[in-house]
C-alpha atoms as a PDB file:
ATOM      1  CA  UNK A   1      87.760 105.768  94.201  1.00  0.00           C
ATOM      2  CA  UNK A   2      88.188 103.063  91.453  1.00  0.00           C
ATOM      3  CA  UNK A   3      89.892 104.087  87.976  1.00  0.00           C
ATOM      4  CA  UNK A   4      87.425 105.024  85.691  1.00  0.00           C
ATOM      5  CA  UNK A   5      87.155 105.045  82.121  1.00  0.00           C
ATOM      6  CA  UNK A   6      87.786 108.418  80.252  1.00  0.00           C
ATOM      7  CA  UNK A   7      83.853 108.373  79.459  1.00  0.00           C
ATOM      8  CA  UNK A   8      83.472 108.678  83.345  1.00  0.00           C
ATOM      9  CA  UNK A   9      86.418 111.018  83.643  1.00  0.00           C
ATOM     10  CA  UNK A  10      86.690 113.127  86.236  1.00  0.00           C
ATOM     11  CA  UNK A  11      83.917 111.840  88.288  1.00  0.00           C
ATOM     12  CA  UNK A  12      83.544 108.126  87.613  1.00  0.00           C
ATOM     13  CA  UNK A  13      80.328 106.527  88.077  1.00  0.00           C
ATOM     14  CA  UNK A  14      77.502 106.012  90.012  1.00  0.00           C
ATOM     15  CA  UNK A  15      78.914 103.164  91.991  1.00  0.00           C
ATOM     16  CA  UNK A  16      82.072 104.344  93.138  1.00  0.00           C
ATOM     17  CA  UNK A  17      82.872 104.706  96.561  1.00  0.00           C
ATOM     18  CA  UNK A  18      82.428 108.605  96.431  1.00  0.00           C
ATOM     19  CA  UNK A  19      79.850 109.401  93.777  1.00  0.00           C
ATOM     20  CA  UNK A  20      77.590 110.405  96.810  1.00  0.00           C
ATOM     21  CA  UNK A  21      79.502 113.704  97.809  1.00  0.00           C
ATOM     22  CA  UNK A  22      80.196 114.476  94.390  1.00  0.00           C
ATOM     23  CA  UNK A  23      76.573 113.950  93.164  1.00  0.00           C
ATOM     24  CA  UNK A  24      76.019 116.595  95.651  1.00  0.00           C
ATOM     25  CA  UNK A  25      78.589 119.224  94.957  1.00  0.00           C
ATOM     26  CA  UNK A  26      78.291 119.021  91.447  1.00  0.00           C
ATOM     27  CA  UNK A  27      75.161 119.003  91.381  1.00  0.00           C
ATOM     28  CA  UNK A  28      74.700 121.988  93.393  1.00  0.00           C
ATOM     29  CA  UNK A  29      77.440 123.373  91.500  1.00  0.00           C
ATOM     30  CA  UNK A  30      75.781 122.947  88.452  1.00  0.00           C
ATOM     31  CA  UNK A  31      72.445 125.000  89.609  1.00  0.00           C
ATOM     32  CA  UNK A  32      74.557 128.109  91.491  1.00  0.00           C
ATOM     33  CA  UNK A  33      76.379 128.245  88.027  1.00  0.00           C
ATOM     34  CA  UNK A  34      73.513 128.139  86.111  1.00  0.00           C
ATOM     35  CA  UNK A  35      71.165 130.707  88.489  1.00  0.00           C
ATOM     36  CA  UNK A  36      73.786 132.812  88.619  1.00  0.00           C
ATOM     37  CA  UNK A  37      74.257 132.938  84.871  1.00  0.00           C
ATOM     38  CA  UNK A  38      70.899 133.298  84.479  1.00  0.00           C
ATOM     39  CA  UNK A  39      70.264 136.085  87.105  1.00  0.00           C
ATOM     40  CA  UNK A  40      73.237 138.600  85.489  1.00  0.00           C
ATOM     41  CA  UNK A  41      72.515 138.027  81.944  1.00  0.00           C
ATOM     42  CA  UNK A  42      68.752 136.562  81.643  1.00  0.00           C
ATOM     43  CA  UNK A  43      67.888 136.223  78.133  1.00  0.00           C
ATOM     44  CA  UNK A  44      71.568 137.106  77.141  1.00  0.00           C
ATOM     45  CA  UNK A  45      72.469 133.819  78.026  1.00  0.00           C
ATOM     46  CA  UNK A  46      74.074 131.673  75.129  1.00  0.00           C
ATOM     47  CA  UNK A  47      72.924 128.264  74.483  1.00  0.00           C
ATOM     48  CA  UNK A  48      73.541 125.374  76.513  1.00  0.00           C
ATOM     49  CA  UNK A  49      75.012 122.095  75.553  1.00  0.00           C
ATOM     50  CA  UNK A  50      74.360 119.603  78.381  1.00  0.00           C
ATOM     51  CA  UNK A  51      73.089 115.831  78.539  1.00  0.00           C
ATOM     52  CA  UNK A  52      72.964 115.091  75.160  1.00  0.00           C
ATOM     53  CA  UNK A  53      70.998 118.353  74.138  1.00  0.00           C
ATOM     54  CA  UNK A  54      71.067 121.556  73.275  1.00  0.00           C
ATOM     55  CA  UNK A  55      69.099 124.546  75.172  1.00  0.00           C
ATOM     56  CA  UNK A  56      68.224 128.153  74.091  1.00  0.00           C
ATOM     57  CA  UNK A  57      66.166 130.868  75.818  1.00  0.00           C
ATOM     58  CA  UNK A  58      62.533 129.610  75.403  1.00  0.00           C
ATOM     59  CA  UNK A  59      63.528 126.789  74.447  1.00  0.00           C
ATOM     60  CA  UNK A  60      61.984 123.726  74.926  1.00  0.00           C
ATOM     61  CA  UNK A  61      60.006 126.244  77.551  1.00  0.00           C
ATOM     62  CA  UNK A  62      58.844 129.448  77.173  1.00  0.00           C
ATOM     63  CA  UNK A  63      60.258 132.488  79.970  1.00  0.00           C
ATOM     64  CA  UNK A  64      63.116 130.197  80.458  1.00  0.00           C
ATOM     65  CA  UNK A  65      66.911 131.415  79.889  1.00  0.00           C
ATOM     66  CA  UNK A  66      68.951 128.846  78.413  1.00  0.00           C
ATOM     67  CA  UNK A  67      70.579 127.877  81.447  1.00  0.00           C
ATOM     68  CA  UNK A  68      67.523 127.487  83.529  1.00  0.00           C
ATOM     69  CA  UNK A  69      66.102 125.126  80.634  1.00  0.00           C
ATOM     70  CA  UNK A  70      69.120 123.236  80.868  1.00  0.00           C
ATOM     71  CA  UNK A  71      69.067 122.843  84.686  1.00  0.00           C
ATOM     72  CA  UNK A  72      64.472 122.310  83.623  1.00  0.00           C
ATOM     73  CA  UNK A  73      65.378 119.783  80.934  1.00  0.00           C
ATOM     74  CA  UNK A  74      67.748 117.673  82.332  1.00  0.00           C
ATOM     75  CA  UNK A  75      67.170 113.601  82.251  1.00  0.00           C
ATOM     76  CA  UNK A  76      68.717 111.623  85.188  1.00  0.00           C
ATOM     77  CA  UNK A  77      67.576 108.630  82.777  1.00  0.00           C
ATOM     78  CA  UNK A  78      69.528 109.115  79.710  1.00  0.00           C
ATOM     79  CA  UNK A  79      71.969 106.516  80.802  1.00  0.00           C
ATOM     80  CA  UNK A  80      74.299 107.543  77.278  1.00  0.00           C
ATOM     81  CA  UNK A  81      75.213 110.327  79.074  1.00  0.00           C
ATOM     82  CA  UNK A  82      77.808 109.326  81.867  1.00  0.00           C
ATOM     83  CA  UNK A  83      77.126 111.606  84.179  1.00  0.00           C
ATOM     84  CA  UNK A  84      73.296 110.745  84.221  1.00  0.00           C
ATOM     85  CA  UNK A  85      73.669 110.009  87.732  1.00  0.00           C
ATOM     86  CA  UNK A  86      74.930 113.234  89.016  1.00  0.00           C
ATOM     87  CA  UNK A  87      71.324 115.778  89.767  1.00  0.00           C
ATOM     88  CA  UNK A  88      72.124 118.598  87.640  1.00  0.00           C
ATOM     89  CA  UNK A  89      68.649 120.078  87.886  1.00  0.00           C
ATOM     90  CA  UNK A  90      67.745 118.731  91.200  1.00  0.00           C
ATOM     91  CA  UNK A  91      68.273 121.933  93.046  1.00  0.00           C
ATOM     92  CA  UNK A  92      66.120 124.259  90.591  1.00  0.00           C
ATOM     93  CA  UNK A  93      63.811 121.551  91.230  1.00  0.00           C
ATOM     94  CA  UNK A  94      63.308 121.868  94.606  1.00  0.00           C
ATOM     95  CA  UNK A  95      62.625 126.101  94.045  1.00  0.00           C
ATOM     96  CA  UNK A  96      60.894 126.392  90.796  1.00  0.00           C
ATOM     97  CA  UNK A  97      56.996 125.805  90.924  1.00  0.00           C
ATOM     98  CA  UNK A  98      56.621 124.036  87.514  1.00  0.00           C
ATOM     99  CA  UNK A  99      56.867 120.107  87.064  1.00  0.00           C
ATOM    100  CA  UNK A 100      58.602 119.535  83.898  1.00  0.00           C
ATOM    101  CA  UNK A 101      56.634 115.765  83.793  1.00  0.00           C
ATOM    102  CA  UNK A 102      53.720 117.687  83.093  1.00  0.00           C
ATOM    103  CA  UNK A 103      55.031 120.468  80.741  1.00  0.00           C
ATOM    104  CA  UNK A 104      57.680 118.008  78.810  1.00  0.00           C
ATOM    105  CA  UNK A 105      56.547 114.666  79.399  1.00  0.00           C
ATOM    106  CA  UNK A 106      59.980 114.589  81.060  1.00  0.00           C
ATOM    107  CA  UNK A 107      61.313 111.749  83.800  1.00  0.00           C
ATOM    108  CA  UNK A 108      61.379 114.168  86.614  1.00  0.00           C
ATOM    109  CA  UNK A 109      58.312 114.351  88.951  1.00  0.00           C
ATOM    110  CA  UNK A 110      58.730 117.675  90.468  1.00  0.00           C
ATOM    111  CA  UNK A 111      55.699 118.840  92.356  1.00  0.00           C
ATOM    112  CA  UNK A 112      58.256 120.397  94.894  1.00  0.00           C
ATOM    113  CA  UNK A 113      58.144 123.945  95.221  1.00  0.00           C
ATOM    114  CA  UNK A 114      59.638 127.057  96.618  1.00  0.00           C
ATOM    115  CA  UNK A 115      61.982 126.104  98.832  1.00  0.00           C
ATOM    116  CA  UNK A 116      64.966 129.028  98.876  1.00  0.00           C
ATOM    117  CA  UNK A 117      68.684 128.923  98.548  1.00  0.00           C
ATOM    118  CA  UNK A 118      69.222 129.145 101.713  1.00  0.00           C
ATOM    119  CA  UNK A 119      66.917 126.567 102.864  1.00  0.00           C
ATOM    120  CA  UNK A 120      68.857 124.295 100.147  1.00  0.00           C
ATOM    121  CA  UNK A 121      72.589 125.567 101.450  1.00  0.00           C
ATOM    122  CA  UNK A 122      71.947 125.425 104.922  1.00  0.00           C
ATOM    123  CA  UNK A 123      70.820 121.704 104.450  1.00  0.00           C
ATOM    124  CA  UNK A 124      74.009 121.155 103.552  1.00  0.00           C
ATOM    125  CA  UNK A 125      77.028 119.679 106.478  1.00  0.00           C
ATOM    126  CA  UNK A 126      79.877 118.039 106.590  1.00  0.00           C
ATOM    127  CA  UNK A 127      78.220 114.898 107.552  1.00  0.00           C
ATOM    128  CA  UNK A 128      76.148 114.830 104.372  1.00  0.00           C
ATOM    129  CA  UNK A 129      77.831 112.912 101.904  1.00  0.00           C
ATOM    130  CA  UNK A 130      74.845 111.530 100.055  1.00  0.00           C
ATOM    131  CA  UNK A 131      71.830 112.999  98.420  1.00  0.00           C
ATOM    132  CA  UNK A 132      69.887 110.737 101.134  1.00  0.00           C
ATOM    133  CA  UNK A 133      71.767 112.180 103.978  1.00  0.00           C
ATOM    134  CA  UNK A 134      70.789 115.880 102.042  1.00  0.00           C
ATOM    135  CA  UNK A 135      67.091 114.989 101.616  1.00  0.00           C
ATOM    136  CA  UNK A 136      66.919 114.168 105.602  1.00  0.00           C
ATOM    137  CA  UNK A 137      68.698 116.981 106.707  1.00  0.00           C
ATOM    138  CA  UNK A 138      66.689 119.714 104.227  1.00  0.00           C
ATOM    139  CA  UNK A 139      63.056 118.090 105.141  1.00  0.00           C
ATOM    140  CA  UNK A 140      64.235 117.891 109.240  1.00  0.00           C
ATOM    141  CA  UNK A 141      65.261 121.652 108.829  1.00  0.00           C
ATOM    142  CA  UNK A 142      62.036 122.413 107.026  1.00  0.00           C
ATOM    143  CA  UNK A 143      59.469 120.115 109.480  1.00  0.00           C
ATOM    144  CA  UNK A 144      58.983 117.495 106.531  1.00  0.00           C
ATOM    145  CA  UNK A 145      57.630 120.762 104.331  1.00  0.00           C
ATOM    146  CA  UNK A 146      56.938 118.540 101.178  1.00  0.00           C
ATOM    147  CA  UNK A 147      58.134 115.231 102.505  1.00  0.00           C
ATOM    148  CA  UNK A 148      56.440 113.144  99.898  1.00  0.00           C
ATOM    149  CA  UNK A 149      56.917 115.516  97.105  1.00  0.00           C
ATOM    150  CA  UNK A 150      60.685 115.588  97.356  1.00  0.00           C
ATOM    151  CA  UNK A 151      61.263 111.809  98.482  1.00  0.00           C
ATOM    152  CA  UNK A 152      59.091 111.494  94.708  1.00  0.00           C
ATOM    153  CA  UNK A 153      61.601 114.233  93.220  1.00  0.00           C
ATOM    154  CA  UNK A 154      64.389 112.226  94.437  1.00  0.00           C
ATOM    155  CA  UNK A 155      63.226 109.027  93.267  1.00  0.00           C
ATOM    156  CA  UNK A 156      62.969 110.337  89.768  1.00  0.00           C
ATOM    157  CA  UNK A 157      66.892 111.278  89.846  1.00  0.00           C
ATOM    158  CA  UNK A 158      67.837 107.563  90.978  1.00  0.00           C
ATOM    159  CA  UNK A 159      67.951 108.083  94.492  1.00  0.00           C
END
């Protein structure tokens, strides 16, 4: 991986050699964090600093925790932010049944839908190194359920 600047620190950018595997794990890291937060405290939760925003329970959306409207809000086009590139909503994307491009006005197109945690996890392999790779592997283990739905989703984070 090349050196990056300390804006890019630790994860560099988009275009280094391994921004694919790390675009995954953080970004799956991000949503197991955040659902997990969410699931033991609910409307507990403090508010969320993340991509240039702040997020608090029902807010920007209503029945939302903070961390859930942090993983809803995110913007994989705010290119300020240097870690644009990595999916940080991605995965609640692919489970919750509301498309934030509709609600928000947001850059995400997410008309995907109820696919589970495990469905997401076991898509995962040591093969898959890029979201790509993840997106053919969940829709092969799924027969294609939402094939054109989540190559869209995917599309609106960049990939």
């Amino acid at each position: 991986m090349q050196a990056s600047s300390s804006a890019n620190s630790p994860y560099g950018t988009k275009t280094d050699g391994n921004s694919g595997i790390i675009a995954l794990g953080k970004g799956w890291a991000y949503y197991m964090g955040s659902h997990l937060t969410d699931q033991r405290y609910g409307s507990l939760c403090g508010e969320v600093g993340e991509n240039r925003s702040t997020y608090r329970n029902n807010s920007p959306l209503l029945n939302l925790s903070s961390q859930l409207n942090a993983l809803e809000g995110f913007n994989p086009s705010l290119t300020i932010d240097p870690f644009y590139w990595i999916p940080q909503g991605l995965f609640y994307d692919l489970k919750d049944t509301r498309n934030e491009t509709i609600l928000t006005g947001g850059s995400v197109d997410d008309a995907v839908s109820n696919y589970s945690n495990s469905q997401m996890f076991n898509a995962f392999g040591s093969s898959i190194t890029t979201l790509q790779g993840y997106r053919n592997n969940l829709l092969l283990l799924n027969s294609n359920n939402q094939a054109t739905q989540i190559n869209t989703l995917l599309s609106s984070y960049g990939y």
